[in-house]
Protein backbone atom coordinates (compact mmCIF):
# COMPACT_ATOMS: atom_id res chain seq x y z
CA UNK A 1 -4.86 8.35 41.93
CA UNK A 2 -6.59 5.46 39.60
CA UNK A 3 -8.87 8.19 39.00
CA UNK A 4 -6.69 11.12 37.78
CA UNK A 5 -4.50 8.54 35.82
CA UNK A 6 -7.38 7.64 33.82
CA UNK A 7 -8.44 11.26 33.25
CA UNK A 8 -4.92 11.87 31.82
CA UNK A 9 -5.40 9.07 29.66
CA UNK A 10 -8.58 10.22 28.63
CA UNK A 11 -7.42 13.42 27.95
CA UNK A 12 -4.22 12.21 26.03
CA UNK A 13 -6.35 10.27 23.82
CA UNK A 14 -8.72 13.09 22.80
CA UNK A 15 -6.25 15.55 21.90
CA UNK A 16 -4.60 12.77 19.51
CA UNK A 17 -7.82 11.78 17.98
CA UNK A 18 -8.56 15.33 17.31
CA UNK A 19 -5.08 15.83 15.95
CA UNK A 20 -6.02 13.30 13.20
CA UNK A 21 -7.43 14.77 10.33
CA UNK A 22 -9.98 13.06 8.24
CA UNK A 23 -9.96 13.49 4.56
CA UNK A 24 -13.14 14.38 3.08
CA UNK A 25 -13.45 13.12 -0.64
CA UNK A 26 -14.34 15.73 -3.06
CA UNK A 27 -18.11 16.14 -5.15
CA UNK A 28 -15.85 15.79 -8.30
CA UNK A 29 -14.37 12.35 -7.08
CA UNK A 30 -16.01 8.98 -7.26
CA UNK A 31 -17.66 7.92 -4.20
CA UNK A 32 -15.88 4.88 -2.31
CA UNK A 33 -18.15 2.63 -3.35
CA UNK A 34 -18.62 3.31 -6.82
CA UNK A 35 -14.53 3.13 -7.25
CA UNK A 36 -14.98 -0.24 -6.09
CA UNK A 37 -17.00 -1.78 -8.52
CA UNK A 38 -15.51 0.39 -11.65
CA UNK A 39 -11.88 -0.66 -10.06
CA UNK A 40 -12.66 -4.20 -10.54
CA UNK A 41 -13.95 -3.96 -14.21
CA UNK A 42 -10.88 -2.14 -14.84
CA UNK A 43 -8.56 -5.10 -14.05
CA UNK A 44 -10.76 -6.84 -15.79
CA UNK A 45 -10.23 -5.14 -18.96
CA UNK A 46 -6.12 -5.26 -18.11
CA UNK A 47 -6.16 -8.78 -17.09
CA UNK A 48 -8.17 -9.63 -20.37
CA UNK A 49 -5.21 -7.31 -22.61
CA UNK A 50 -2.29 -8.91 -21.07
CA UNK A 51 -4.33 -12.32 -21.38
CA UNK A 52 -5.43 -14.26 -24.93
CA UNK A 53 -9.20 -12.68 -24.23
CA UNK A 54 -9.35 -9.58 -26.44
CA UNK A 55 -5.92 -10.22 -28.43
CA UNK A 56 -7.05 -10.28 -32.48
CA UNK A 57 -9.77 -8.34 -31.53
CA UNK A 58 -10.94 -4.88 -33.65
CA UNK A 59 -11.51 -2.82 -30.90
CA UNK A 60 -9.09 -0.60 -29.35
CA UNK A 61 -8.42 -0.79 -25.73
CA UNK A 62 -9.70 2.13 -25.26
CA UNK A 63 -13.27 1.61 -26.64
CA UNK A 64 -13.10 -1.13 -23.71
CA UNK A 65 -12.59 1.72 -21.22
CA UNK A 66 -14.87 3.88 -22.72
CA UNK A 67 -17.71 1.24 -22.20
CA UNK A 68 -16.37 0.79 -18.88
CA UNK A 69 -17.10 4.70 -17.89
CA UNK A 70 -20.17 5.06 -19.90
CA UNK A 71 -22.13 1.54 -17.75
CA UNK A 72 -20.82 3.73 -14.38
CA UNK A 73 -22.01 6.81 -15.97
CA UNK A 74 -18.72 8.68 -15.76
CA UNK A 75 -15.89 10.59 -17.92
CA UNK A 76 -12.54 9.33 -18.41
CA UNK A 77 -11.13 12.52 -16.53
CA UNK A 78 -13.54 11.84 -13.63
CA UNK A 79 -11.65 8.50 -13.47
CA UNK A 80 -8.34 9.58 -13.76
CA UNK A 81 -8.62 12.63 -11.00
CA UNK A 82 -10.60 10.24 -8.74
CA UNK A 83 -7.43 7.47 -9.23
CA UNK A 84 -5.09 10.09 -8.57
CA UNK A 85 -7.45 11.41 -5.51
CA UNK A 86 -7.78 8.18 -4.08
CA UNK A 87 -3.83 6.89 -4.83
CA UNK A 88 -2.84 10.28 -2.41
CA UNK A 89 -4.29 9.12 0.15
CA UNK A 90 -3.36 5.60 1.52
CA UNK A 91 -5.65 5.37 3.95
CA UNK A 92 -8.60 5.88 1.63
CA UNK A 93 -7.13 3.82 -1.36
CA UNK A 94 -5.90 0.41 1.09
CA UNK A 95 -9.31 -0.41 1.87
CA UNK A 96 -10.92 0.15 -1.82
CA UNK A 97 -8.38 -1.69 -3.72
CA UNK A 98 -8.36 -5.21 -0.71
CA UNK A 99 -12.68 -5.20 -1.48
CA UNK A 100 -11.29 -4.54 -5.25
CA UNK A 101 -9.23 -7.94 -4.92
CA UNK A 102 -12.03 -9.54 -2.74
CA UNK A 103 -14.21 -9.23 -5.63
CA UNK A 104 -11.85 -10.30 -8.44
CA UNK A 105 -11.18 -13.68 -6.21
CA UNK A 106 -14.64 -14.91 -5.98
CA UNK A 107 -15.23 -13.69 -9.88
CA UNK A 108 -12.05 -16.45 -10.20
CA UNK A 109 -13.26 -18.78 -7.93
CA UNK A 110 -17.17 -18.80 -9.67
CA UNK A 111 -15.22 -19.55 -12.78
CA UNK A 112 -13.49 -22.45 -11.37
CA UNK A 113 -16.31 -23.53 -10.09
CA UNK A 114 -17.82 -24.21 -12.67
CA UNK A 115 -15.30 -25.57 -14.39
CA UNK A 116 -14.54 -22.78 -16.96
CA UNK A 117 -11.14 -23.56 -18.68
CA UNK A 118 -9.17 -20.55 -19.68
CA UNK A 119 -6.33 -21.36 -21.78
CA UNK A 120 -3.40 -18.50 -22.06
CA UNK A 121 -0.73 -18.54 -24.66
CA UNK A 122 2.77 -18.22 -22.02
């Protein structure tokens, strides 16, 4: 009985694994773990606009983000499509964006550490 229970089981368990399908991520998308780092010097750039960093500078935003794609040696559509890519799909784009965070708390915490005082106009 214990036996044909746990062959049941067994078999239950197959059928809904192979039920699951796993999302393959496109040749035209950014791999997983290039998203991550380019991710996190994205925020950077959006934490540093909506902070006193780059405010009164002469460059455009978007000569930050064009840096940004050119030191990951990428377009600005290849971003976008591999955002939108990634953003469909929950289960892909969950685990990118908590290493994404990860990263941008120690890069916090190494400033506090060593005592680098930000000041931000409120």
């Amino acid at each position: 009985m214990k036996k044909t229970l746990g062959l049941i089981v067994l078999t239950v368990m197959l059928f809904i694994q192979c039920g699951k399908k796993v999302q393959t991520v496109p040749k035209t998308v950014v791999s997983f773990d290039q998203m991550i780092p380019l991710l996190v010097d994205v925020h950077l750039i959006e934490g540093a606009r909506n902070g006193s960093l780059i405010l009164g500078d002469t460059n455009d935003i978007e000569d930050y983000y064009a840096k940004v794609y050119q030191k990951h040696g990428i377009t600005e559509d290849q971003f976008k499509k591999s955002f939108k890519f990634y953003s469909s799909y929950p289960e892909l784009f969950i685990p990118i964006y908590e290493k994404v965070l990860d990263s941008l708390k120690i890069d916090g915490s190494i400033l506090t550490k060593n005592n680098v005082d930000l000041e931000f106009d409120t």
